[in-house]
Protein backbone atom coordinates (compact mmCIF):
# COMPACT_ATOMS: atom_id res chain seq x y z
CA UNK A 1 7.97 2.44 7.13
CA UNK A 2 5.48 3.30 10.11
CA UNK A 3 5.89 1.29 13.16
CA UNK A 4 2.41 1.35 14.35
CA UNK A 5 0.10 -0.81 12.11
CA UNK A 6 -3.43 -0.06 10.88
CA UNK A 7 -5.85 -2.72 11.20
CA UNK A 8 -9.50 -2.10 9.21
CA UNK A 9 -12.56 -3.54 10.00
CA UNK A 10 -14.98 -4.48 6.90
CA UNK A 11 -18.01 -6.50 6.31
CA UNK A 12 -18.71 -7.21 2.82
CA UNK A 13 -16.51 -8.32 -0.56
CA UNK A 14 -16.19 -4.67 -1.66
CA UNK A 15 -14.92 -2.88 2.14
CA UNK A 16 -12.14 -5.90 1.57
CA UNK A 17 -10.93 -5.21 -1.19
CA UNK A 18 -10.82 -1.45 -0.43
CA UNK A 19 -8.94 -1.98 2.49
CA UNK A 20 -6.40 -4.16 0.49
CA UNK A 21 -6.17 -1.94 -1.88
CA UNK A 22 -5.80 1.39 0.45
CA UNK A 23 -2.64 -0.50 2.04
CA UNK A 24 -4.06 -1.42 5.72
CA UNK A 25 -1.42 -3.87 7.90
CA UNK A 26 -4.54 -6.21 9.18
CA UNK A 27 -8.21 -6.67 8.18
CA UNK A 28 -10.84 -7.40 11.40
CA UNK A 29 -13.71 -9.17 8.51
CA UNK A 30 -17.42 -9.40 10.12
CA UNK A 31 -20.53 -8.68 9.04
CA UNK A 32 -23.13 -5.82 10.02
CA UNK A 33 -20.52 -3.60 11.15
CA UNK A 34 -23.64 -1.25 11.82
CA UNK A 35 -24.32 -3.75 14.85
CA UNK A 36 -20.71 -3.77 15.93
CA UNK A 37 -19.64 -6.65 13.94
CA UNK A 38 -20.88 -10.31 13.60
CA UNK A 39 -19.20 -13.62 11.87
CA UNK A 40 -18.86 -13.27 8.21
CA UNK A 41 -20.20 -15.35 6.21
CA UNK A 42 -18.01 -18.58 5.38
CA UNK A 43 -17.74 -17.57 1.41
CA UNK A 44 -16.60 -13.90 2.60
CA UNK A 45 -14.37 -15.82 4.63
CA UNK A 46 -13.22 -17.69 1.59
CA UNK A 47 -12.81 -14.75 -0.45
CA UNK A 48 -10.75 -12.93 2.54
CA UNK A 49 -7.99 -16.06 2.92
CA UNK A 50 -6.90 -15.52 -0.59
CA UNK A 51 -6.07 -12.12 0.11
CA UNK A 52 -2.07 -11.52 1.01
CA UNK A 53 -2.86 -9.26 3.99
CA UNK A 54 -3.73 -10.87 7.49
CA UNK A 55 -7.16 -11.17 8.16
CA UNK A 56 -9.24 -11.84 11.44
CA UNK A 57 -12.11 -13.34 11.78
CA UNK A 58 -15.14 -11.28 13.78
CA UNK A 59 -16.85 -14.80 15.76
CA UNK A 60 -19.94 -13.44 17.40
CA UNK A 61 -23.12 -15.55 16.68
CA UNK A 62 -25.75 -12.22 17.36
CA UNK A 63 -25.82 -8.49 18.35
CA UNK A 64 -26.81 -7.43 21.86
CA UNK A 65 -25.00 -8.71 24.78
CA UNK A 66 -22.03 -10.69 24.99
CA UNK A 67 -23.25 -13.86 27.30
CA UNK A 68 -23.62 -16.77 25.28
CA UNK A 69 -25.41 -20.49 26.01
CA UNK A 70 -23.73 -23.53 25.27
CA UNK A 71 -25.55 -23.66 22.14
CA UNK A 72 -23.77 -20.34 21.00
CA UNK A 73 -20.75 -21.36 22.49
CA UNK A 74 -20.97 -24.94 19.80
CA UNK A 75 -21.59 -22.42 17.31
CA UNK A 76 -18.98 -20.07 17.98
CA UNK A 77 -16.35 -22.91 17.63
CA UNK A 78 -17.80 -23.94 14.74
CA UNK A 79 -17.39 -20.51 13.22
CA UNK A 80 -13.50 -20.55 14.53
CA UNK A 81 -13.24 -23.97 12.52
CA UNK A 82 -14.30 -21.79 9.30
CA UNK A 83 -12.18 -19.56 9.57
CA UNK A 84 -8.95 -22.01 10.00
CA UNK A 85 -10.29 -23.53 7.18
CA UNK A 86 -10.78 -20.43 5.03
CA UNK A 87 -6.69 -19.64 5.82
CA UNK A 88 -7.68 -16.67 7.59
CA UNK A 89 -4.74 -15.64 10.28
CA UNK A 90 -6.82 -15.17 13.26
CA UNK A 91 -10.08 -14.46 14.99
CA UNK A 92 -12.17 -11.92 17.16
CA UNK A 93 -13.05 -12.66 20.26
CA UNK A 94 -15.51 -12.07 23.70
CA UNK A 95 -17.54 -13.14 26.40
CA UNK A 96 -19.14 -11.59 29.50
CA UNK A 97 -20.37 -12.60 32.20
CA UNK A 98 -23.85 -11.54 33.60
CA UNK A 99 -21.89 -8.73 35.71
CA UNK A 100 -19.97 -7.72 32.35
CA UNK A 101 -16.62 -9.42 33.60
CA UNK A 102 -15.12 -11.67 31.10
CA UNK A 103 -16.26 -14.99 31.11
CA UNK A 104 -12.80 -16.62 31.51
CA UNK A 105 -14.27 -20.39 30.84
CA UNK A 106 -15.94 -19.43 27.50
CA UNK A 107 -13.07 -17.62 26.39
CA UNK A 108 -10.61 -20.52 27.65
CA UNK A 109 -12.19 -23.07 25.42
CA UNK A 110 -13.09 -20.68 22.29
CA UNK A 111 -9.02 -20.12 22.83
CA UNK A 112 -8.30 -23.73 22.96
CA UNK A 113 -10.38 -23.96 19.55
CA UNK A 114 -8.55 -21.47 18.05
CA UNK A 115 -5.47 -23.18 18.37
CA UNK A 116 -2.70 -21.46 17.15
CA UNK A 117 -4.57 -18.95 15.25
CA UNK A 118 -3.77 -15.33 16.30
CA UNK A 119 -6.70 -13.73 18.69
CA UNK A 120 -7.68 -10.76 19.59
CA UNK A 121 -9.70 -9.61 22.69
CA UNK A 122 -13.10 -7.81 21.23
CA UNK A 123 -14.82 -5.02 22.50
CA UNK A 124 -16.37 -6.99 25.41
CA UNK A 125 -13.54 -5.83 27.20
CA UNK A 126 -15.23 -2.18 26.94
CA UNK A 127 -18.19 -3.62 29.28
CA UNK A 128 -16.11 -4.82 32.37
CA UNK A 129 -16.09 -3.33 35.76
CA UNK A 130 -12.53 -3.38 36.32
CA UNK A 131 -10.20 -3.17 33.26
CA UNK A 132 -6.87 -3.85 35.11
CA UNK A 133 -8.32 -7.38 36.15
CA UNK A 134 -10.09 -7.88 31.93
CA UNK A 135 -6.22 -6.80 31.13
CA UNK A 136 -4.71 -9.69 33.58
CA UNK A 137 -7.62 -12.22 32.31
CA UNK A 138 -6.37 -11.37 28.78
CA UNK A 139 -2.97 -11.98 29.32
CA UNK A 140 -3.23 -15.29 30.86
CA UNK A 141 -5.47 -16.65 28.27
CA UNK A 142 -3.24 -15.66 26.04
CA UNK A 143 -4.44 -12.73 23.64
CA UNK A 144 -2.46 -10.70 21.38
CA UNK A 145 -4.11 -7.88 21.73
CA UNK A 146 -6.98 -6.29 23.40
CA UNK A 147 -9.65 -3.99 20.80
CA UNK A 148 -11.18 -0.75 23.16
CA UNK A 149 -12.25 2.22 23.19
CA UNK A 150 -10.99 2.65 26.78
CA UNK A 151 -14.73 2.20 27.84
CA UNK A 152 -15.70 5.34 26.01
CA UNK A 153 -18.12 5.52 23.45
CA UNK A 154 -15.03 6.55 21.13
CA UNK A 155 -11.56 6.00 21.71
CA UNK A 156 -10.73 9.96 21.95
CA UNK A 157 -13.16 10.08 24.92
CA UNK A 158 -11.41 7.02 26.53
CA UNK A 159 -7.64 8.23 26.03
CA UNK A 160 -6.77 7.85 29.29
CA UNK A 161 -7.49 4.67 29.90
CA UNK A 162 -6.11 3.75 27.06
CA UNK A 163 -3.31 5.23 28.01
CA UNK A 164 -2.83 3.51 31.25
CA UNK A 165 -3.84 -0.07 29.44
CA UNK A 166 -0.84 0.26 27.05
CA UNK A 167 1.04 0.96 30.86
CA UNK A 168 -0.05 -1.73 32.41
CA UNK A 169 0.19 -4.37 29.77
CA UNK A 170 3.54 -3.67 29.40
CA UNK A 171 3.85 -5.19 26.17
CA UNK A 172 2.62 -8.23 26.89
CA UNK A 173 0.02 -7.21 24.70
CA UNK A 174 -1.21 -4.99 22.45
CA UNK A 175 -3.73 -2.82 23.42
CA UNK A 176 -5.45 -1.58 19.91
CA UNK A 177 -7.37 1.54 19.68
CA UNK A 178 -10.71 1.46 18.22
CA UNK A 179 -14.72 3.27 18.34
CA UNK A 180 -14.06 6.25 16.23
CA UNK A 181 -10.44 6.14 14.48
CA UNK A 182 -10.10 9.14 12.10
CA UNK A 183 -7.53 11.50 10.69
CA UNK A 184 -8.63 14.13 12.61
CA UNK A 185 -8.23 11.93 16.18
CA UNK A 186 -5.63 9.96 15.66
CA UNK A 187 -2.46 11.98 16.55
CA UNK A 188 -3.65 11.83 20.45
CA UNK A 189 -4.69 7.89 20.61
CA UNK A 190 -0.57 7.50 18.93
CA UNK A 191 0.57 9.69 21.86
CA UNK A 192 -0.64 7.15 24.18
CA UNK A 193 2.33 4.70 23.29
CA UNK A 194 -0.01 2.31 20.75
CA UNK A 195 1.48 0.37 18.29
CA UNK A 196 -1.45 -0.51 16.13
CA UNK A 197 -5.07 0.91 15.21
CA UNK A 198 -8.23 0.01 14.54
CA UNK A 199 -10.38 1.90 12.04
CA UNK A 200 -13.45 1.63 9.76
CA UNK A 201 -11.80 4.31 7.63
CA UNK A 202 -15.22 4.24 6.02
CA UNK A 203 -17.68 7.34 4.32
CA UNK A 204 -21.17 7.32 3.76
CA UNK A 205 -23.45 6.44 1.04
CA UNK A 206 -26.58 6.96 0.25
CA UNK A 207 -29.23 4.35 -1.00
CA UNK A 208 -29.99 5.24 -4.38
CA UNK A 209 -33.14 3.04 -4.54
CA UNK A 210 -35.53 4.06 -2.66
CA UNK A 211 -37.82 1.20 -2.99
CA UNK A 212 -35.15 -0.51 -1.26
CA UNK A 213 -35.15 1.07 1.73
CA UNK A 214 -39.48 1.35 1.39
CA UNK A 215 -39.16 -2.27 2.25
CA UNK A 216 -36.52 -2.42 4.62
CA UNK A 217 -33.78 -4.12 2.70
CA UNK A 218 -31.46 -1.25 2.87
CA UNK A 219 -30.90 1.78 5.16
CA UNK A 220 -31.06 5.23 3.92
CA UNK A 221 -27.62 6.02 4.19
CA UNK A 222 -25.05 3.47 4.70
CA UNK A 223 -21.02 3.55 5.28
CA UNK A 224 -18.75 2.27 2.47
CA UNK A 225 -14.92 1.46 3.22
CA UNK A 226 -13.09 4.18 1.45
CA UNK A 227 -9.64 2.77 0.14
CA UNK A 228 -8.82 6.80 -0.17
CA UNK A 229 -9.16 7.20 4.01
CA UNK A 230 -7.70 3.90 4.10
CA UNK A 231 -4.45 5.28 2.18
CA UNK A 232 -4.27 8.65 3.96
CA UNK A 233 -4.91 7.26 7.85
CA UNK A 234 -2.20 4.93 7.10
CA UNK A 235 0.23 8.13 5.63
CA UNK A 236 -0.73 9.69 9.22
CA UNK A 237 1.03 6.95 11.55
């Protein structure tokens, strides 16, 4: 059995059940992936904690920037209560500051929410300044992993800090690949001493109603999870 686990990011009933069904170790469930990911909804959430695979819960209130008001914050622990409640094994986290550092106080109470939920460091952590003081902040708020594309715009373009992440945490936790994850550039990120992924290991689909997208309910194209890419990126670690 491969050592180094695949988790898949979804947003919607169908990418779940693909991704269950294409064999993937972890599921990170949001919605609009197209955005980067926001909280599911709490009856996705429902649907995802009767599945036997571990899921994660995205918790991000809004796209754009990662510095949120206390009235965000109330509803980001909120969102971490729906997701105990839903069974789900963990949740997604991040918060910057207005200089892009990690806003240690936000993330030490959404932490304390989460109880003893698994969490994982979002991609916040791509933002930072300095990444070898995000890593340090991580560890002593006590994350299981860290989700980055090394501060690239993919996670092939940010290899070597990647690279020197998975160094410096030293296994005090995992630093998770992810902006990018394919067949065709995964063999590098694995030489970097990862022991897990992070993939949409999803293929695009046209809108076959164009009325739809006429009045904006739909995009033209869109990007399904593919239980197929699912199954062979998980052959490939």
């Amino acid at each position: 059995m491969s050592s180094v686990l695949l988790e898949v990011c979804v947003d919607d009933a169908a990418g779940l059940l693909a991704a269950v069904e294409g064999g993937a170790d972890r599921i990170e469930l949001c919605s609009a992936l197209s955005l980067g990911g926001l909280t599911p909804t709490e009856g996705l959430m429902q649907l995802a904690g009767r599945m036997a695979v571990p899921v994660y819960a995205m918790i991000r209130p809004r796209a754009g920037d990662f510095i949120f008001d206390e009235t965000e914050i109330a509803m980001m622990e909120a969102e971490i209560d729906a997701a105990r409640e839903a069974g789900l094994a963990g949740v997604v986290l991040g918060a910057s500051l207005a200089d892009r550092s990690l806003d240690a106080a936000c993330l030490a109470r959404l932490v304390r929410r989460a109880g003893d939920m698994g969490r994982t460091l979002h991609r916040a952590f791509d933002l930072v300044p300095d990444q070898a003081a995000a890593l340090e902040t991580a560890v002593d708020l006590g994350f299981e992993r860290i989700l980055t594309s090394g501060g690239g715009k993919t996670a092939a373009e940010g290899i070597v800090s990647i690279a020197d992440l998975v160094g410096r945490a030293g296994g005090r936790l995992s630093i998770m690949p992810g902006s990018g994850v394919t067949l065709a550039t995964v063999a590098p990120l694995l030489g970097t001493g990862v022991s897990e992924v992070h993939a949409s290991c999803s293929s695009p689909v046209p809108t076959a109603d164009s009325r739809l997208v006429e009045l904006g309910f739909a995009p033209e194209t869109a990007r399904r999870t593919d239980a197929g890419i699912v199954r062979a990126l998980k052959a490939a670690l």
